[in-house]
N, C-alpha and C. Protein backbone atom coordinates (compact mmCIF):
# COMPACT_ATOMS: atom_id res chain seq x y z
N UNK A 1 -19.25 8.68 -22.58
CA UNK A 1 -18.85 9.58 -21.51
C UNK A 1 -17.83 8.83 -20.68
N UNK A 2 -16.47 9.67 -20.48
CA UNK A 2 -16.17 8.51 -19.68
C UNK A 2 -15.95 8.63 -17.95
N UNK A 3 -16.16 7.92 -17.33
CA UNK A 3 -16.15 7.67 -15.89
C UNK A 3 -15.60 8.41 -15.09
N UNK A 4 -16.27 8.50 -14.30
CA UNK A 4 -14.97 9.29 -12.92
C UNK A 4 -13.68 8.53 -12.44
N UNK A 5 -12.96 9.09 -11.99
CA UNK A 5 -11.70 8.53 -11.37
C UNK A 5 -12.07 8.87 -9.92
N UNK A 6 -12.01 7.86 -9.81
CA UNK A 6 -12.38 7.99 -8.24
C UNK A 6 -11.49 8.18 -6.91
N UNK A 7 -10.44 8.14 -7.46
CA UNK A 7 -8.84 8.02 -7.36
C UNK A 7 -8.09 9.69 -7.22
N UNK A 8 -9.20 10.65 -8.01
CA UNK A 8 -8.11 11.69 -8.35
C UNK A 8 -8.37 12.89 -6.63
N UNK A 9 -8.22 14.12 -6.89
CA UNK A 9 -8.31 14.88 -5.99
C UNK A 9 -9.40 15.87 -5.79
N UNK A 10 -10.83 14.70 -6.56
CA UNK A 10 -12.07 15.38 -7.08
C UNK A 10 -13.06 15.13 -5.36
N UNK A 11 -13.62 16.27 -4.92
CA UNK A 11 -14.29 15.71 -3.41
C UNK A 11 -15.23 14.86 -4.03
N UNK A 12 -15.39 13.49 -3.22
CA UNK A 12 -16.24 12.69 -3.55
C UNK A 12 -17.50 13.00 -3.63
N UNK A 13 -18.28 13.59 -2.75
CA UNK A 13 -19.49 13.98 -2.46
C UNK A 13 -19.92 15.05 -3.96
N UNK A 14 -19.07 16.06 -4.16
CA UNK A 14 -19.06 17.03 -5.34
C UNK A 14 -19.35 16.26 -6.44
N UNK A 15 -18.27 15.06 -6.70
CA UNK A 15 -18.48 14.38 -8.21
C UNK A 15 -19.36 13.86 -8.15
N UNK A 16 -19.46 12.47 -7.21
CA UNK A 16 -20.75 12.45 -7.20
C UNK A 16 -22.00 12.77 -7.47
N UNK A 17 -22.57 14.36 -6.87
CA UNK A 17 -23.96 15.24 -7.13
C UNK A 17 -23.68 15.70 -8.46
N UNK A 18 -22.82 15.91 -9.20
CA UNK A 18 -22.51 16.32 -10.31
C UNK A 18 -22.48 15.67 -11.70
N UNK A 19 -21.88 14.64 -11.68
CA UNK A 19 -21.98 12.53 -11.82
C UNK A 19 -23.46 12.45 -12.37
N UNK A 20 -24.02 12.70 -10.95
CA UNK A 20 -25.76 11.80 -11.10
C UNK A 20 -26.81 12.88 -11.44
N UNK A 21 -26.63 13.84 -11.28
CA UNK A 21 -27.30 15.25 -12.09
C UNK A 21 -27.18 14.45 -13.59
N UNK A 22 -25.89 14.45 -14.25
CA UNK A 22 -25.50 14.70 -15.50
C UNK A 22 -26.22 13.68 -15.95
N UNK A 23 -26.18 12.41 -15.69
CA UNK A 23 -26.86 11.19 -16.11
C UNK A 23 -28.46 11.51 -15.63
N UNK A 24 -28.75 11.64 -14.73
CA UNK A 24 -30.24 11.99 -14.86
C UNK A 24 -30.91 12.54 -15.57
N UNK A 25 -30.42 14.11 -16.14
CA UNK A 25 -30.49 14.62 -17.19
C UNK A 25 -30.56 13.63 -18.74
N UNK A 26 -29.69 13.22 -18.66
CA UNK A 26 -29.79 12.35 -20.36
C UNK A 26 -30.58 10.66 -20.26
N UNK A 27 -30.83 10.28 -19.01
CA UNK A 27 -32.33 9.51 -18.56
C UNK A 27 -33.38 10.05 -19.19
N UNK A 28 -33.49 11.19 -18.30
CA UNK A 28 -35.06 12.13 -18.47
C UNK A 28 -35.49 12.64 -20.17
N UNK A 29 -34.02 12.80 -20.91
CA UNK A 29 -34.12 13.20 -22.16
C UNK A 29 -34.44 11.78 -22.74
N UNK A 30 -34.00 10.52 -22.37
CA UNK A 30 -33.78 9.33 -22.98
C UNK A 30 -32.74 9.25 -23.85
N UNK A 31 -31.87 10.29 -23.58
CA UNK A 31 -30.24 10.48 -24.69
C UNK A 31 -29.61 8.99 -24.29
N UNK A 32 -29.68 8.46 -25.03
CA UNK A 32 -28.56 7.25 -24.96
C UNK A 32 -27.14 7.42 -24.04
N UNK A 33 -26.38 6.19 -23.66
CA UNK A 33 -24.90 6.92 -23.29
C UNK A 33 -24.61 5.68 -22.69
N UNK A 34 -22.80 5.71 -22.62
CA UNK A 34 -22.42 4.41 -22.15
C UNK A 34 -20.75 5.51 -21.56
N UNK A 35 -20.81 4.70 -20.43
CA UNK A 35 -19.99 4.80 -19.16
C UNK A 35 -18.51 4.43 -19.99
N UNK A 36 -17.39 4.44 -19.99
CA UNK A 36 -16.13 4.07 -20.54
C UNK A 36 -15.52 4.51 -19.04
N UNK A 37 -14.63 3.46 -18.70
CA UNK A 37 -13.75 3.84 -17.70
C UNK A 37 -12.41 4.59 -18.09
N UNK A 38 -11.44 4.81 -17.75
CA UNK A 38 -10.33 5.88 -17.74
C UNK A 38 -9.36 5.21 -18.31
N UNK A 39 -8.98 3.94 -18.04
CA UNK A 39 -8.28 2.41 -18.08
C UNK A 39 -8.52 2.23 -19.59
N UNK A 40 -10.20 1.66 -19.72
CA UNK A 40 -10.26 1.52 -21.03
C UNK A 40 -10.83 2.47 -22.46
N UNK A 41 -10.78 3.49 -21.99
CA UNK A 41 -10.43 4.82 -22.69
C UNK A 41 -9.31 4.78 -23.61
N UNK A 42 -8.17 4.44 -22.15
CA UNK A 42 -6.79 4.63 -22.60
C UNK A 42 -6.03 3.59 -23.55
N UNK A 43 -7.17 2.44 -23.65
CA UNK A 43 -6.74 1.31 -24.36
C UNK A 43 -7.12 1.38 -25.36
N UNK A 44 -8.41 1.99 -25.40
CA UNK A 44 -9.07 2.09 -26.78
C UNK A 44 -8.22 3.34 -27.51
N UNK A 45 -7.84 4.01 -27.19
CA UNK A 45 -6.89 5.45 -28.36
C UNK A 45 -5.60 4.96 -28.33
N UNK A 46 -4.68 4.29 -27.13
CA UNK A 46 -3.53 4.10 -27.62
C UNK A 46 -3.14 2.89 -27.28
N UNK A 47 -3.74 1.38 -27.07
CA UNK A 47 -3.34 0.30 -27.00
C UNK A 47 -2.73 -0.26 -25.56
N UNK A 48 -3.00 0.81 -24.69
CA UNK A 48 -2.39 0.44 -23.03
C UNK A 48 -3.29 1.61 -22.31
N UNK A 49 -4.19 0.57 -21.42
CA UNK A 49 -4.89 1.53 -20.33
C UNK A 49 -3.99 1.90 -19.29
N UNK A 50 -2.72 1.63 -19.32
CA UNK A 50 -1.93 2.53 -18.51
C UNK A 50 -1.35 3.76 -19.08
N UNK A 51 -1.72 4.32 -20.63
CA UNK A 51 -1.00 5.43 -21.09
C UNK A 51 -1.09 6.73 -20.56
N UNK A 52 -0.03 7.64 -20.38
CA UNK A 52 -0.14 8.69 -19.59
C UNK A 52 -0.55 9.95 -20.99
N UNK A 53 -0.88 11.13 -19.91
CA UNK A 53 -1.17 11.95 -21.32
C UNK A 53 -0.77 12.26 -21.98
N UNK A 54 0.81 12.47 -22.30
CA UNK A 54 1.60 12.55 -23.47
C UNK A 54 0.84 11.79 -24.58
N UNK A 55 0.66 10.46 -24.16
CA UNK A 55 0.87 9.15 -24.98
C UNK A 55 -0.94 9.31 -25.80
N UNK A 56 -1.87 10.19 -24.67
CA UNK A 56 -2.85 9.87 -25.45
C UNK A 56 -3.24 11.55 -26.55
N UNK A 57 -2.01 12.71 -26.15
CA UNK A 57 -2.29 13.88 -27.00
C UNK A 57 -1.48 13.41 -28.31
N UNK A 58 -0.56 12.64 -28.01
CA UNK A 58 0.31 12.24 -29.34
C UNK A 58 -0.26 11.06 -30.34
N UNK A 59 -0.96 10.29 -29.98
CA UNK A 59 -2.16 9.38 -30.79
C UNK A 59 -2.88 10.43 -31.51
N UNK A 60 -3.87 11.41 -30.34
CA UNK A 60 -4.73 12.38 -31.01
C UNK A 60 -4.14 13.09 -32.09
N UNK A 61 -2.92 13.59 -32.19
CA UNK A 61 -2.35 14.02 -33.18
C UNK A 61 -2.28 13.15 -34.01
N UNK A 62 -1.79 11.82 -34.01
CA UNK A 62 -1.85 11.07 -35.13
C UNK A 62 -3.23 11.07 -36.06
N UNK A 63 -3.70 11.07 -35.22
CA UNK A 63 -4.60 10.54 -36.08
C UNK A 63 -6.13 12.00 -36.71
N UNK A 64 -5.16 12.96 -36.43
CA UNK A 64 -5.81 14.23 -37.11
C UNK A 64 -6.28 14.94 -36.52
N UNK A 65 -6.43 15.12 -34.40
CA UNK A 65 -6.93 15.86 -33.76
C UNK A 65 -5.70 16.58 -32.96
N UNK A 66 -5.33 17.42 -33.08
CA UNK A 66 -4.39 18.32 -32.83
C UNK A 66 -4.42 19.55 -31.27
N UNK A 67 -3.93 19.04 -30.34
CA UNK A 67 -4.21 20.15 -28.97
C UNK A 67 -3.50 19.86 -27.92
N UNK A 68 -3.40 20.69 -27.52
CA UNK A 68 -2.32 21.08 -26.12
C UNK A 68 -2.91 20.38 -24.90
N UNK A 69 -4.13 20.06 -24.62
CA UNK A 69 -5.30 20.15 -23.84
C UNK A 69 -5.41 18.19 -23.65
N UNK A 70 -5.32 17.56 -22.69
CA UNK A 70 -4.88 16.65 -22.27
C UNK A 70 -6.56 16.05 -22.06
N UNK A 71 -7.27 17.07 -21.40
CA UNK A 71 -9.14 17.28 -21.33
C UNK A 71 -9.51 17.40 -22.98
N UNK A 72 -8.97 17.66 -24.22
CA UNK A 72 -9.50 17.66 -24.79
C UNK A 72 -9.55 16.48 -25.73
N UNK A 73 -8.28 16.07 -25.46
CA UNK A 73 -7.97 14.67 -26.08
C UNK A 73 -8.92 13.40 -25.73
N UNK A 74 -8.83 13.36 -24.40
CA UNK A 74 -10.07 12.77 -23.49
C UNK A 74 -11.56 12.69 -24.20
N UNK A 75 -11.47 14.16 -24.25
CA UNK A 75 -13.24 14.36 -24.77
C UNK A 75 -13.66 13.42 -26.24
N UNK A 76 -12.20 13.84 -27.24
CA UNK A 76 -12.50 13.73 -28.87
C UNK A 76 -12.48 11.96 -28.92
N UNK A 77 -11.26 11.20 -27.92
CA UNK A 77 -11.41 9.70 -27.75
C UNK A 77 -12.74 9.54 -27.79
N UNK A 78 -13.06 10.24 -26.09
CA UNK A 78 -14.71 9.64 -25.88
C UNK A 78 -15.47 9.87 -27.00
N UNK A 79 -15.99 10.87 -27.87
CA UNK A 79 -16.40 11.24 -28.62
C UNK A 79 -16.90 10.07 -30.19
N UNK A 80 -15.19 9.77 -30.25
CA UNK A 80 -14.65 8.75 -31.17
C UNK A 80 -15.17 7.41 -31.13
N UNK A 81 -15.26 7.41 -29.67
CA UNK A 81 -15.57 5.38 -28.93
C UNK A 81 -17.48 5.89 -29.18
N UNK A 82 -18.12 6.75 -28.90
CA UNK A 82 -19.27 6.86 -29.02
C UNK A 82 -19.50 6.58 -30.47
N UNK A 83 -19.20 6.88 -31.50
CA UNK A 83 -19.69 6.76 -32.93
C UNK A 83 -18.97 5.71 -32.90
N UNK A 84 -18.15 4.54 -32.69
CA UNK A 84 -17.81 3.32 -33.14
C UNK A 84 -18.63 2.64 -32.47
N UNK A 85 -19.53 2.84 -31.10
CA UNK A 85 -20.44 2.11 -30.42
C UNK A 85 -22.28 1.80 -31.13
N UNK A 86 -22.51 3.27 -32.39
CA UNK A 86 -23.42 3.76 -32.65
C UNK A 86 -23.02 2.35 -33.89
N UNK A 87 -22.09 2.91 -34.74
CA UNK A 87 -21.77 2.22 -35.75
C UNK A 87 -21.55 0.83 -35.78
N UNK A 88 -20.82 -0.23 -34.64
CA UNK A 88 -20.90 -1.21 -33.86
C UNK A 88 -19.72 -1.85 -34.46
N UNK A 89 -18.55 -1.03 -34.45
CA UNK A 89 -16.97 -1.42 -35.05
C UNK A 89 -16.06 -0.52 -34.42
N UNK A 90 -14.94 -0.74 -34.61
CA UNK A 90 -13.76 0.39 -34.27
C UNK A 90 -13.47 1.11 -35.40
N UNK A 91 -12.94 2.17 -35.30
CA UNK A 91 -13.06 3.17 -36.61
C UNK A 91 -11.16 3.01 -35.97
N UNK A 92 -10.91 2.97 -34.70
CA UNK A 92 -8.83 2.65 -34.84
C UNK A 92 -8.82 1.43 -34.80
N UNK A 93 -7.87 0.83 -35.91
CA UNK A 93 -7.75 -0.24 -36.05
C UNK A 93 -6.85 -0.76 -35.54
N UNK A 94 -7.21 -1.32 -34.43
CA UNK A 94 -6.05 -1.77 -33.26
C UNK A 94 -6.68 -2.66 -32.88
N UNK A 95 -6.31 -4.27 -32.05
CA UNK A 95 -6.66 -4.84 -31.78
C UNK A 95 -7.17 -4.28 -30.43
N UNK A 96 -6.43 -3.71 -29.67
CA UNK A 96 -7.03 -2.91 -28.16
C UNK A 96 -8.61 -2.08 -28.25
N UNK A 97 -8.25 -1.39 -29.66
CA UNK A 97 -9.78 -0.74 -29.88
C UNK A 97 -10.97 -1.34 -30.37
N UNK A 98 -10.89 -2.52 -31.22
CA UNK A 98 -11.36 -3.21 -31.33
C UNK A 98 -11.53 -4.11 -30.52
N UNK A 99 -11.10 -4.42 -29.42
CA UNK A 99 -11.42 -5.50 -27.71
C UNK A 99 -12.81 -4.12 -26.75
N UNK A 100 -11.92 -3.10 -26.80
CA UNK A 100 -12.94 -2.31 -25.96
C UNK A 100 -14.64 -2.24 -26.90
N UNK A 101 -14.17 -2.25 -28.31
CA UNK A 101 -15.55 -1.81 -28.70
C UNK A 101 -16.34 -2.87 -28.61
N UNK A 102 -16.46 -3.64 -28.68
CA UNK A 102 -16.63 -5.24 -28.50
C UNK A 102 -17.35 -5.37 -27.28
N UNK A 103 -16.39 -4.97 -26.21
CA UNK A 103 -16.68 -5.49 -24.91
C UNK A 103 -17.69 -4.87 -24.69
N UNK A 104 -17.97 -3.34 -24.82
CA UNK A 104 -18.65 -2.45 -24.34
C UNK A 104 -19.83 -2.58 -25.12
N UNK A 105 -20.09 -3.12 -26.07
CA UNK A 105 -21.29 -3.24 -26.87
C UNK A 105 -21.86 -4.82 -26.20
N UNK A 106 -20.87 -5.62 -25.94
CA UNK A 106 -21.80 -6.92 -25.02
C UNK A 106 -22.02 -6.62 -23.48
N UNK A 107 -21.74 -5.41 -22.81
CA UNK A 107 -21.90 -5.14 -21.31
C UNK A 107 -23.38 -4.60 -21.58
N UNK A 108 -23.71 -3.33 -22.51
CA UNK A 108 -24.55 -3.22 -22.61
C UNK A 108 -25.77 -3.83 -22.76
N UNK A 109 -26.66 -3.37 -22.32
CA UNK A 109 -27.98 -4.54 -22.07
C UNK A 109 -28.95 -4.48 -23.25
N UNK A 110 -29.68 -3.52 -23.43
CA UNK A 110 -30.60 -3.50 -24.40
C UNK A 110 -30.36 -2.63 -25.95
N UNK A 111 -30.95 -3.33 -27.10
CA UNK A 111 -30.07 -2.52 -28.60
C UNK A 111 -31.09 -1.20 -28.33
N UNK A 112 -30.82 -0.07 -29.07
CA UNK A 112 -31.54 1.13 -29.31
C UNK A 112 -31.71 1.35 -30.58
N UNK A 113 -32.84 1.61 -31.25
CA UNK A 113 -33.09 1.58 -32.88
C UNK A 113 -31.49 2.06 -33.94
N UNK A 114 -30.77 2.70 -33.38
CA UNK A 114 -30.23 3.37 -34.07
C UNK A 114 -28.55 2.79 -33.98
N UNK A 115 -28.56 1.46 -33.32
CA UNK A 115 -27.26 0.68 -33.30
C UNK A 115 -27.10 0.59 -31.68
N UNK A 116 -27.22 1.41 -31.08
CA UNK A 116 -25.75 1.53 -29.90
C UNK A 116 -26.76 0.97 -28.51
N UNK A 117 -26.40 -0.07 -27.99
CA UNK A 117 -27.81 -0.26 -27.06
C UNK A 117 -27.72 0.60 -25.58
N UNK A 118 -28.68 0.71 -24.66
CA UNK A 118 -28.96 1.77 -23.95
C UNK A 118 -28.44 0.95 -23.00
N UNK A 119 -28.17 2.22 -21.86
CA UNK A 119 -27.85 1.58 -20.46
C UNK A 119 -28.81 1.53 -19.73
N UNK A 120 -28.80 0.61 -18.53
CA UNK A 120 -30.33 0.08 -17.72
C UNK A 120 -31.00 1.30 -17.35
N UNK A 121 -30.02 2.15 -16.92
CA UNK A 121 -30.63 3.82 -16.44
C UNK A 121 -31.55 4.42 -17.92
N UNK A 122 -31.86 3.95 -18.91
CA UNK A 122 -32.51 4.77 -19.58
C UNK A 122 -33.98 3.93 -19.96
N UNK A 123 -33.51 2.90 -19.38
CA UNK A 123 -34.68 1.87 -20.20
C UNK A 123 -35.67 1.98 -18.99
């Protein structure tokens, strides 16, 4: 899932209650999940956490996901970084995607039977 921007023109208080709903919810289920920031999102699909959205709908196209939708590109990355976290490799073979998957699998604290280890909120 990835992170809020805390930065954008979202009312804090709103994202927030909305934020900690969403994660409480997948606590209470015990759904696994790991936080990705916006930065390294953007590093992991196109090799610079400074890429703007052009840069990350035109990767998505490369690489076989096709859309106008700047939110949807977002989603299919996140989507993407979740099954390379499950699997415990990068499925883009980039040294950038391969640094984030890495990193984000040693931030995490505890393994979960099924590869991808849980965040403290679930344990």
């Amino acid at each position: 899932m990835e992170g809020p921007s805390y930065r954008s023109t979202n009312k804090p208080f709103t994202l927030g209650e909305v934020y900690g709903v969403f994660k409480l919810a997948l606590t209470l289920e015990r759904i696994p999940y790991a936080i990705v920031a916006p930065r390294s999102l953007k590093k992991y699909a196109t090799g610079s956490g400074k890429a703007d959205k052009s840069a990350m709908l035109t990767q998505a196209a490369s690489l076989g996901f096709s859309t106008q939708s700047d939110d949807l590109a977002d989603a299919w990355f996140a989507a993407k970084l979740a099954q390379d976290l499950l699997v415990g490799k990068a499925s883009i073979k980039t040294r950038a995607a391969e640094e984030v998957v890495a990193g984000m699998l040693g931030e995490l604290p505890k393994k979960h039977s099924k590869g991808i280890k849980m965040p403290r909120e679930v344990l």
